[in-house]
Each structure stands twice: as C-alpha cells, then as structure tokens.
PDB file of N, CA and C in Angstrom:
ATOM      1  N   UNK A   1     -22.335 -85.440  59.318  1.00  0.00           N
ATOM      2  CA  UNK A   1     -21.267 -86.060  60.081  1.00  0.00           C
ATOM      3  C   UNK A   1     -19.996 -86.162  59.231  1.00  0.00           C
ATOM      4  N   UNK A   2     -20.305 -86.520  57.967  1.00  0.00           N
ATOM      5  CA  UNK A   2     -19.206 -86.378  56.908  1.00  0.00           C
ATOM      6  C   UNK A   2     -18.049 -84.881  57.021  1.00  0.00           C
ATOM      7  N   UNK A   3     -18.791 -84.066  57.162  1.00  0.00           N
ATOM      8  CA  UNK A   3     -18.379 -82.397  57.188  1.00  0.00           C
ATOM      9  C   UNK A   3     -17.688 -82.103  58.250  1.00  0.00           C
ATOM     10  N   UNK A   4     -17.595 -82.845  58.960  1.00  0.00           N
ATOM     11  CA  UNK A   4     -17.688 -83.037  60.840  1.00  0.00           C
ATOM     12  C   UNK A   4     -17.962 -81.629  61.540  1.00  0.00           C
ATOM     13  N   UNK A   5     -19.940 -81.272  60.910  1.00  0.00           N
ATOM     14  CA  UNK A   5     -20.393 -80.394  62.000  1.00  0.00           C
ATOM     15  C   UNK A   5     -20.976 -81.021  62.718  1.00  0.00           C
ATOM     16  N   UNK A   6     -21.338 -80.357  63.744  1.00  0.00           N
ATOM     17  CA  UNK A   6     -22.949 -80.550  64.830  1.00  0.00           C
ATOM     18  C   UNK A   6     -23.148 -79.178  64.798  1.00  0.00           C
ATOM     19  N   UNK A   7     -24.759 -79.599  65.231  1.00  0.00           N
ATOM     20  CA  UNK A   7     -25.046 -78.510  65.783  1.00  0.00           C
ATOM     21  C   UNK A   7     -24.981 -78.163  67.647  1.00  0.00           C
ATOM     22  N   UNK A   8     -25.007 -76.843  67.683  1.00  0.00           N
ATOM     23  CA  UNK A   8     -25.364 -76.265  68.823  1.00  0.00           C
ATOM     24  C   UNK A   8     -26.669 -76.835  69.909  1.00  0.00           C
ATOM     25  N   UNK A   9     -26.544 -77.304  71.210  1.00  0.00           N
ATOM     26  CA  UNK A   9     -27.799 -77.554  71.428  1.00  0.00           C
ATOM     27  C   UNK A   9     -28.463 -76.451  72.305  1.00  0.00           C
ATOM     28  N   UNK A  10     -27.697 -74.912  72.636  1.00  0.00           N
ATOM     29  CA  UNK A  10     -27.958 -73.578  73.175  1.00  0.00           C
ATOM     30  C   UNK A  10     -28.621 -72.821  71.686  1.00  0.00           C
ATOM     31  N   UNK A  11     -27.723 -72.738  70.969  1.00  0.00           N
ATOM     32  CA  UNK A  11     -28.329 -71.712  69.879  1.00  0.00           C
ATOM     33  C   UNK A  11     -28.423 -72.193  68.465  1.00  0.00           C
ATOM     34  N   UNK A  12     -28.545 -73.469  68.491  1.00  0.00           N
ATOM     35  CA  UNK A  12     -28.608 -74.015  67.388  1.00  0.00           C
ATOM     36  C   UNK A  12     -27.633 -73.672  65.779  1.00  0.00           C
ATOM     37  N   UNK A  13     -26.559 -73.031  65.927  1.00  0.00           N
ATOM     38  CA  UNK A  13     -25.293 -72.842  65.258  1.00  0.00           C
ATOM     39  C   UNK A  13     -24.652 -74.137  64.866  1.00  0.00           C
ATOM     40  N   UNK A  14     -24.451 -73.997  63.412  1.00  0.00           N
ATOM     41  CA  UNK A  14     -23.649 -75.759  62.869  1.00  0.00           C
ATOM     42  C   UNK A  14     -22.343 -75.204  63.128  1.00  0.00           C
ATOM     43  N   UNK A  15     -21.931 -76.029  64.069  1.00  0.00           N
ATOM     44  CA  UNK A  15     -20.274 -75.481  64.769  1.00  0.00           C
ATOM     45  C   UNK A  15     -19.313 -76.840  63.935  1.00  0.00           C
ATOM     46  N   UNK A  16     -18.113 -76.272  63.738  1.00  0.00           N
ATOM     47  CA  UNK A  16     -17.050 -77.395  63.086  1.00  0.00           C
ATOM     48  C   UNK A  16     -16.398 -78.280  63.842  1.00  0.00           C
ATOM     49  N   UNK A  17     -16.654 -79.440  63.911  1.00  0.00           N
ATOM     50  CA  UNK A  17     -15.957 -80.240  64.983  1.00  0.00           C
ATOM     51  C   UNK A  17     -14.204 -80.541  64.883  1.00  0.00           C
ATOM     52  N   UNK A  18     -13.923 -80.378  63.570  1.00  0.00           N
ATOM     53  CA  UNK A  18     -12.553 -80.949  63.292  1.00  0.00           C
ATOM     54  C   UNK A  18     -11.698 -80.143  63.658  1.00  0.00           C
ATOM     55  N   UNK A  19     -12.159 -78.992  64.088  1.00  0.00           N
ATOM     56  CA  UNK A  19     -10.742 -78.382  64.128  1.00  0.00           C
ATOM     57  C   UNK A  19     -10.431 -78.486  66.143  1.00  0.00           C
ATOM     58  N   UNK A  20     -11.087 -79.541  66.540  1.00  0.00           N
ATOM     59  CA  UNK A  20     -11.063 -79.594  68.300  1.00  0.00           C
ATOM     60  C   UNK A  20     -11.551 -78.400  69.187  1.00  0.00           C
ATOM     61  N   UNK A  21     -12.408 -77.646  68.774  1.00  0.00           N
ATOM     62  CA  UNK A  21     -13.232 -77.321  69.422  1.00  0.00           C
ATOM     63  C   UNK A  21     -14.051 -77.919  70.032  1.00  0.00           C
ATOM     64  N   UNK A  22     -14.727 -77.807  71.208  1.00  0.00           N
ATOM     65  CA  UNK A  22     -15.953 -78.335  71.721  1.00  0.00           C
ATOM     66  C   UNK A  22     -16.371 -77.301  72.598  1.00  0.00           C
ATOM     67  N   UNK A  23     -16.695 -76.237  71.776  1.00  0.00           N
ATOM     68  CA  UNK A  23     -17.643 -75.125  72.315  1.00  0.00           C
ATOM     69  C   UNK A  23     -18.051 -74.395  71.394  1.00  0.00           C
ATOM     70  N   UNK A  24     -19.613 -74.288  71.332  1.00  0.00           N
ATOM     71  CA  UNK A  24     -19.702 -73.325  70.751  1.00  0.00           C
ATOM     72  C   UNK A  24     -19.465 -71.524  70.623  1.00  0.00           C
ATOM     73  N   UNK A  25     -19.010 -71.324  69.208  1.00  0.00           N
ATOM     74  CA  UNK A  25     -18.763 -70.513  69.226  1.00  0.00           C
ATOM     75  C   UNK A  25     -19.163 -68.720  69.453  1.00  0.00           C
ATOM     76  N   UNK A  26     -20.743 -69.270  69.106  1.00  0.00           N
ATOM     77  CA  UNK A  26     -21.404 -67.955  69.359  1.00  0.00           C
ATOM     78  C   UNK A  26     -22.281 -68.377  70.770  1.00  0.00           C
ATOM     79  N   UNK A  27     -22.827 -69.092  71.670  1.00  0.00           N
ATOM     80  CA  UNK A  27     -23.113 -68.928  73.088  1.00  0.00           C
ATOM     81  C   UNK A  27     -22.024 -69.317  74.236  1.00  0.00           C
ATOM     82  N   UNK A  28     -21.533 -70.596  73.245  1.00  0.00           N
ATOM     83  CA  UNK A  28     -20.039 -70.665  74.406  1.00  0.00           C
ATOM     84  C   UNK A  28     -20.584 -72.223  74.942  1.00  0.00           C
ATOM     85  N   UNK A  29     -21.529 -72.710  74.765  1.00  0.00           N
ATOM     86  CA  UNK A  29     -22.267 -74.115  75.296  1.00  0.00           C
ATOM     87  C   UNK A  29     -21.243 -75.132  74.895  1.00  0.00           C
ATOM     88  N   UNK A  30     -21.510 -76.178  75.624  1.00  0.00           N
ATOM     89  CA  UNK A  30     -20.733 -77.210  75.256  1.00  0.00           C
ATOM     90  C   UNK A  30     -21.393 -77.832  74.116  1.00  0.00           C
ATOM     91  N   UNK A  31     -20.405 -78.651  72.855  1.00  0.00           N
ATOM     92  CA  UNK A  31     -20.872 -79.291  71.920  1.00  0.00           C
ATOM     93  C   UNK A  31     -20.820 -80.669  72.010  1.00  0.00           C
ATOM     94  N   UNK A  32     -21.682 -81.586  71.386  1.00  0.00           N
ATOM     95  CA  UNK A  32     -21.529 -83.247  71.480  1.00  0.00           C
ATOM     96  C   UNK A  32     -21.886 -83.561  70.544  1.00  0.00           C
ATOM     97  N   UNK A  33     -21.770 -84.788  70.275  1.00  0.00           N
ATOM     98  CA  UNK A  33     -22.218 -85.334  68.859  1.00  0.00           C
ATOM     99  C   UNK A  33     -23.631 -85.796  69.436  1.00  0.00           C
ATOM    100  N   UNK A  34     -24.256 -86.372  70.599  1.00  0.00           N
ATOM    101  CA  UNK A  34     -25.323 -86.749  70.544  1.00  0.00           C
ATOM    102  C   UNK A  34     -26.023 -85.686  72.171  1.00  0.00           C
ATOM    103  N   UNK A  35     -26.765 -85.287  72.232  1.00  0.00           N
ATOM    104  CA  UNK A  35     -27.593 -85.019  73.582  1.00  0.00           C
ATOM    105  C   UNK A  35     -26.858 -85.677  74.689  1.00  0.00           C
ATOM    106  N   UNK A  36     -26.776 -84.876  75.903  1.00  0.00           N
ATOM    107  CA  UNK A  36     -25.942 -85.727  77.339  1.00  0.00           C
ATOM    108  C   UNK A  36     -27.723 -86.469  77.653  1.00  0.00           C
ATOM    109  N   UNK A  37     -27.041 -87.624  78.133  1.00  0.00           N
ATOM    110  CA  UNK A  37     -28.335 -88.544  78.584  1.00  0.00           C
ATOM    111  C   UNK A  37     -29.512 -88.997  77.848  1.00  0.00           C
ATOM    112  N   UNK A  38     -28.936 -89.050  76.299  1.00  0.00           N
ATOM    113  CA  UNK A  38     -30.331 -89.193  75.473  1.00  0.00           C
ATOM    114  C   UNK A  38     -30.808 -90.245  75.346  1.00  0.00           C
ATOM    115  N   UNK A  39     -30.253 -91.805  76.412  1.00  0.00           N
ATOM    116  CA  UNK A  39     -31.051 -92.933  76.183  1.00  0.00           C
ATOM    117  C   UNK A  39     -32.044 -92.899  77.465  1.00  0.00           C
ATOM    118  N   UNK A  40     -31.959 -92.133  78.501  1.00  0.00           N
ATOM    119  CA  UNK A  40     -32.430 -91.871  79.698  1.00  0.00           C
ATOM    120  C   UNK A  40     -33.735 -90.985  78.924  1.00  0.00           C
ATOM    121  N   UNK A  41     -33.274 -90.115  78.756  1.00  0.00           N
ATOM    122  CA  UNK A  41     -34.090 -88.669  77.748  1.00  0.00           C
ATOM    123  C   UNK A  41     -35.001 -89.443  77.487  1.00  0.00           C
ATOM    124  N   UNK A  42     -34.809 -90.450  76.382  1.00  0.00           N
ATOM    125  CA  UNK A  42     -35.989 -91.355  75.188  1.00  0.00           C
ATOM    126  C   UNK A  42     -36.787 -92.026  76.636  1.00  0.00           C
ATOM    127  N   UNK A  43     -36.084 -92.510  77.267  1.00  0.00           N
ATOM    128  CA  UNK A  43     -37.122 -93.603  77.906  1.00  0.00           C
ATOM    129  C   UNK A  43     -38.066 -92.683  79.229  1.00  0.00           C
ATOM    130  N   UNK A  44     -37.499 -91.675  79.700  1.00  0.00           N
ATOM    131  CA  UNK A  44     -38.444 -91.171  80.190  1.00  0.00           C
ATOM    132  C   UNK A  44     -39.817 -90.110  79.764  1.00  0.00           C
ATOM    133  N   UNK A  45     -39.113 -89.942  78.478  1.00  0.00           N
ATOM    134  CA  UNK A  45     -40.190 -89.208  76.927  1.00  0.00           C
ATOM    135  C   UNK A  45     -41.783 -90.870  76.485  1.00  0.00           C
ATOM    136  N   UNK A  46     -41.320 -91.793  76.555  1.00  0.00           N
ATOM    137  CA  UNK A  46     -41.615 -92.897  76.344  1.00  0.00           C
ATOM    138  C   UNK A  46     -42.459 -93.807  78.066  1.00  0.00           C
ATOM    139  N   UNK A  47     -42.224 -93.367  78.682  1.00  0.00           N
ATOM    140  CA  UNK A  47     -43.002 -93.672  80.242  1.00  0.00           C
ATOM    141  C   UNK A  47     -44.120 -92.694  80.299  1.00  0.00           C
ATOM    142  N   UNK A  48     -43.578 -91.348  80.203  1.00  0.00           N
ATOM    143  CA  UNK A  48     -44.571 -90.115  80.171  1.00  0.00           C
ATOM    144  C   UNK A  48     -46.215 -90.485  79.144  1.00  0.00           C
ATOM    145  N   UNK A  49     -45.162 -90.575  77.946  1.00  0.00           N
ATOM    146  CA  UNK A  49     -46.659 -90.898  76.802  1.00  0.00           C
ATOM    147  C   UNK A  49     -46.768 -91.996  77.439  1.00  0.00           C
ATOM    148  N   UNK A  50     -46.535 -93.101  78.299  1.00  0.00           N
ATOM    149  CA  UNK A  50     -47.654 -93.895  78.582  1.00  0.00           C
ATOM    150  C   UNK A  50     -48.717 -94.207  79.769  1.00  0.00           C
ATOM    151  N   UNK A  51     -48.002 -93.036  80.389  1.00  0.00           N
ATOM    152  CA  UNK A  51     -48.752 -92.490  81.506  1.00  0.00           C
ATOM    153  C   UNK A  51     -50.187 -91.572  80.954  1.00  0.00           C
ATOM    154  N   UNK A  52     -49.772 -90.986  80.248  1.00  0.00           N
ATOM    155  CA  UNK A  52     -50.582 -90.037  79.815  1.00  0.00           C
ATOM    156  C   UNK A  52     -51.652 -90.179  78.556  1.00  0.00           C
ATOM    157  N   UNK A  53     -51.459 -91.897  77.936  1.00  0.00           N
ATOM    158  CA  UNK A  53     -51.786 -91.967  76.816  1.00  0.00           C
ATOM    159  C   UNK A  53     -53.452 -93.134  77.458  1.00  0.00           C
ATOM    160  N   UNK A  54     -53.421 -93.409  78.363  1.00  0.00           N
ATOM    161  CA  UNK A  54     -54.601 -93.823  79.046  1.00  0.00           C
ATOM    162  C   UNK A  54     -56.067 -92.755  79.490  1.00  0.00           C
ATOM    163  N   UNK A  55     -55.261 -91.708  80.334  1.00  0.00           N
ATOM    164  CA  UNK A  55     -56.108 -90.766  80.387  1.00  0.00           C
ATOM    165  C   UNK A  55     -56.777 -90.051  79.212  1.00  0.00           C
ATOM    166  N   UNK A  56     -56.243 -89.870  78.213  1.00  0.00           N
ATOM    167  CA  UNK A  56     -56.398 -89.489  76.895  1.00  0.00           C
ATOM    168  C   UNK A  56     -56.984 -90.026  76.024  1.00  0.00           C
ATOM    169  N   UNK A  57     -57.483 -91.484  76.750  1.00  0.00           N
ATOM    170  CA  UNK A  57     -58.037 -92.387  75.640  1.00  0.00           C
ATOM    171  C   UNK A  57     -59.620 -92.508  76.421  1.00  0.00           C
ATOM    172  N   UNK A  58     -59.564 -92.443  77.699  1.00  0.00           N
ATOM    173  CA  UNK A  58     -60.760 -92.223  78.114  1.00  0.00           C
ATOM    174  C   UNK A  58     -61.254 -91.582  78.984  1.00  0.00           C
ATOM    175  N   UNK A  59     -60.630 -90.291  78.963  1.00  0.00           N
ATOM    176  CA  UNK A  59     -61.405 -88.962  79.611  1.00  0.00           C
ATOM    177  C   UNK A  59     -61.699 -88.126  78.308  1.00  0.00           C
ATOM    178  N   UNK A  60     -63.436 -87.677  78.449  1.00  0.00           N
ATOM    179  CA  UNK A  60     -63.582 -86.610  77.682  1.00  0.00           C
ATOM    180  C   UNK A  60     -62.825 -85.464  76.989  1.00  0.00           C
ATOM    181  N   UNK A  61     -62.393 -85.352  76.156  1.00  0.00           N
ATOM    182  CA  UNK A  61     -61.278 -84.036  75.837  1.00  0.00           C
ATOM    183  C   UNK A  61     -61.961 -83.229  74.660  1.00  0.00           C
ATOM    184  N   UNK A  62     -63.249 -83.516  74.467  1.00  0.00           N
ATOM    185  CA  UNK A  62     -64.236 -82.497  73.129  1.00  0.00           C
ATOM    186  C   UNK A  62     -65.772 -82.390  73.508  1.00  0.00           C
ATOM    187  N   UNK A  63     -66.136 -81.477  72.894  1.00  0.00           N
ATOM    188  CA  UNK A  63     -67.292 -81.417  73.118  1.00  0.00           C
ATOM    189  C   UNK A  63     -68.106 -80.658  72.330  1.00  0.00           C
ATOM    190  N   UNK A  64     -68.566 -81.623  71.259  1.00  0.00           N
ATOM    191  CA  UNK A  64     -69.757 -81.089  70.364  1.00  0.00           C
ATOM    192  C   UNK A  64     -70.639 -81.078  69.829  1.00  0.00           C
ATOM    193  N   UNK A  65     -71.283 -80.258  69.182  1.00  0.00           N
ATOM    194  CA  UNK A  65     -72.691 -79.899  69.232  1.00  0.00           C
ATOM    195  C   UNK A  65     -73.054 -80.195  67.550  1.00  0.00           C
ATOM    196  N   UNK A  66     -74.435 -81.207  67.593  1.00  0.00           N
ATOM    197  CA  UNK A  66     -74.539 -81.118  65.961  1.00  0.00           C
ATOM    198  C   UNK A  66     -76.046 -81.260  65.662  1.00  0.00           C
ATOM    199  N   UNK A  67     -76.833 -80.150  65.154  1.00  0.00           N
ATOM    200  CA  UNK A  67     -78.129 -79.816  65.441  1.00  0.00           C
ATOM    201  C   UNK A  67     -79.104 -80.008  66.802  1.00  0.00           C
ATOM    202  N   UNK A  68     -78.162 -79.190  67.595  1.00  0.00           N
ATOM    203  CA  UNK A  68     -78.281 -78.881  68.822  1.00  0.00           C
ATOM    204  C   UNK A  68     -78.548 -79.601  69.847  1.00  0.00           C
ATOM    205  N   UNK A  69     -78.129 -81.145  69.915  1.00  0.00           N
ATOM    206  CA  UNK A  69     -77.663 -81.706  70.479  1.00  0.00           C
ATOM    207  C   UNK A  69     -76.355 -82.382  70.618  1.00  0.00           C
ATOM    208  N   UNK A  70     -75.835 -81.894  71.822  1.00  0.00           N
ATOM    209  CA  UNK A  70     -74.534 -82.413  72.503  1.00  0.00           C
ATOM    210  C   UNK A  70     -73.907 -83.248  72.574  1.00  0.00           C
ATOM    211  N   UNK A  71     -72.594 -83.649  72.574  1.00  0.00           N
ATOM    212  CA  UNK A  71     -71.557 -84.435  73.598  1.00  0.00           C
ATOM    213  C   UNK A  71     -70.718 -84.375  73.559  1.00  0.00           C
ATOM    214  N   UNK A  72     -70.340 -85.009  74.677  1.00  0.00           N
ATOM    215  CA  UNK A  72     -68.489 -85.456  74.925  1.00  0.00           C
ATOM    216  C   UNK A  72     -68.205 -86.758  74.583  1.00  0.00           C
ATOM    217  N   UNK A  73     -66.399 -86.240  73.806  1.00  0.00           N
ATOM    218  CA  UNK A  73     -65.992 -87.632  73.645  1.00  0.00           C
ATOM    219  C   UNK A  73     -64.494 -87.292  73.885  1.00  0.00           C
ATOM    220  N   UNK A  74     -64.121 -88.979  73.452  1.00  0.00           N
ATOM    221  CA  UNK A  74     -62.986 -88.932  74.117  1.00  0.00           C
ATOM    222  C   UNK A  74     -62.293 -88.347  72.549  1.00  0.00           C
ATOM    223  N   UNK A  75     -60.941 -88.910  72.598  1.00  0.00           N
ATOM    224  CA  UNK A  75     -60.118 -88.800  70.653  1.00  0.00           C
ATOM    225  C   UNK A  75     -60.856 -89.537  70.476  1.00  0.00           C
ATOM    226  N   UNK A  76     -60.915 -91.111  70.136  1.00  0.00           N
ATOM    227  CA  UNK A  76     -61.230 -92.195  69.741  1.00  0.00           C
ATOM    228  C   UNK A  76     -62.784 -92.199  69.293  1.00  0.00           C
ATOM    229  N   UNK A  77     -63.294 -91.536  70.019  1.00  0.00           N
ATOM    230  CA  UNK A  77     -64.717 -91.396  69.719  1.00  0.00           C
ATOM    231  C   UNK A  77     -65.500 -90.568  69.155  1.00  0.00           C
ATOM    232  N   UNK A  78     -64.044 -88.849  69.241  1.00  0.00           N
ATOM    233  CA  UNK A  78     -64.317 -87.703  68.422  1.00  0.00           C
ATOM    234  C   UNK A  78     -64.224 -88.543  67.082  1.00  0.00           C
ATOM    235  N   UNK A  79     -63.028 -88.824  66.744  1.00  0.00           N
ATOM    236  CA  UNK A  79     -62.650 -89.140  65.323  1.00  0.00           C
ATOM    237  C   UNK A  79     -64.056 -89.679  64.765  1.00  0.00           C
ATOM    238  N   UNK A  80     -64.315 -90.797  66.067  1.00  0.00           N
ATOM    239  CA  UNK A  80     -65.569 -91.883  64.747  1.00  0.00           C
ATOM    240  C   UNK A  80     -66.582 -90.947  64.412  1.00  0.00           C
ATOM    241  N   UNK A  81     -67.318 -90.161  65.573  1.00  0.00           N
ATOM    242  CA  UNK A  81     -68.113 -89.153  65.159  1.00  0.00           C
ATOM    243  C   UNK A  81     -67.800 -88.404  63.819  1.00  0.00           C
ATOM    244  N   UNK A  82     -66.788 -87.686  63.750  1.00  0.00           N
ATOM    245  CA  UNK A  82     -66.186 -86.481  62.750  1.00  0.00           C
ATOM    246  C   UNK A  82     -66.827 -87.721  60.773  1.00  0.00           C
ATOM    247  N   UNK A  83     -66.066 -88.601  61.639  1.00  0.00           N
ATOM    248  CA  UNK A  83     -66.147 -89.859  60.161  1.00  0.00           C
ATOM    249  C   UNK A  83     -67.534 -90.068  59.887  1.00  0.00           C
ATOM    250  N   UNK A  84     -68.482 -90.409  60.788  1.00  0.00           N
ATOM    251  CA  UNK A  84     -69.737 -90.844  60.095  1.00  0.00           C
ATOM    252  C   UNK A  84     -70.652 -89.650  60.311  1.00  0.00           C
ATOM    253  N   UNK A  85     -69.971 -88.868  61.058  1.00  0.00           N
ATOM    254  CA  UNK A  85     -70.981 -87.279  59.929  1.00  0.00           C
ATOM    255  C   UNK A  85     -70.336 -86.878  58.558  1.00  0.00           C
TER     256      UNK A  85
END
C-alpha cells in the first residue's frame, strides 16, 4: 500500500495506483483497493461453512478397512480412529 500498488482482481497484475489509473492495464478490469462487496462476500463465505459444517460433522464421509473389518465415519471420528491405531 506504501508503493501504491494493487493488484488485479482479472489477471492478477500489481497495477500502480498513483498515477490515477483505475484499470488494469493488461485485461482492462476495473481496479480497487479492496474486492466490490467484500463484507457481504465474508458473511455469506461464513453462513455457507455453517450450513455445511453440520452435515460434515455427522454424515459419514470415509470408509475404512483395518484387518478386514470395516467402517464409516464421520471427520471427527476418522481422526480418533487414525490416532488410536
């Protein structure tokens, strides 16, 4: 920020802000100092994982085998397995 670049959020190019540009130069995208909508962005990134972080905790997602007997587990239950073998 000192340098006054950003980067590109099309092609990822560190474009120079000081000289009043606000486009990049090699796709032509618009430049910002932060993401358009990135407190919206975070909180719907942040609803998602907690939608999704239930199912994940207790639906089966492995399944293995250790002297030829089976099972399923969830993470939580892979891990303990993995640990006390």
């Amino acid at each position: 920020d000192d340098l006054g670049l950003c980067l590109c959020h099309g092609c990822g190019q560190a474009c120079d802000l000081s000289s009043g540009a606000h486009t990049c130069n090699r796709c032509g995208a618009a430049i910002h100092r932060r993401k358009a909508n990135a407190i919206s962005r975070g909180w719907a990134f942040l609803l998602a994982a907690l939608v999704f972080y239930i199912p994940a905790n207790l639906l089966p997602v492995m399944h293995t085998e250790m002297l030829g007997s089976g099972s399923e587990s969830t993470i939580g239950g892979g891990v303990l397995e993995f640990w006390e073998a």
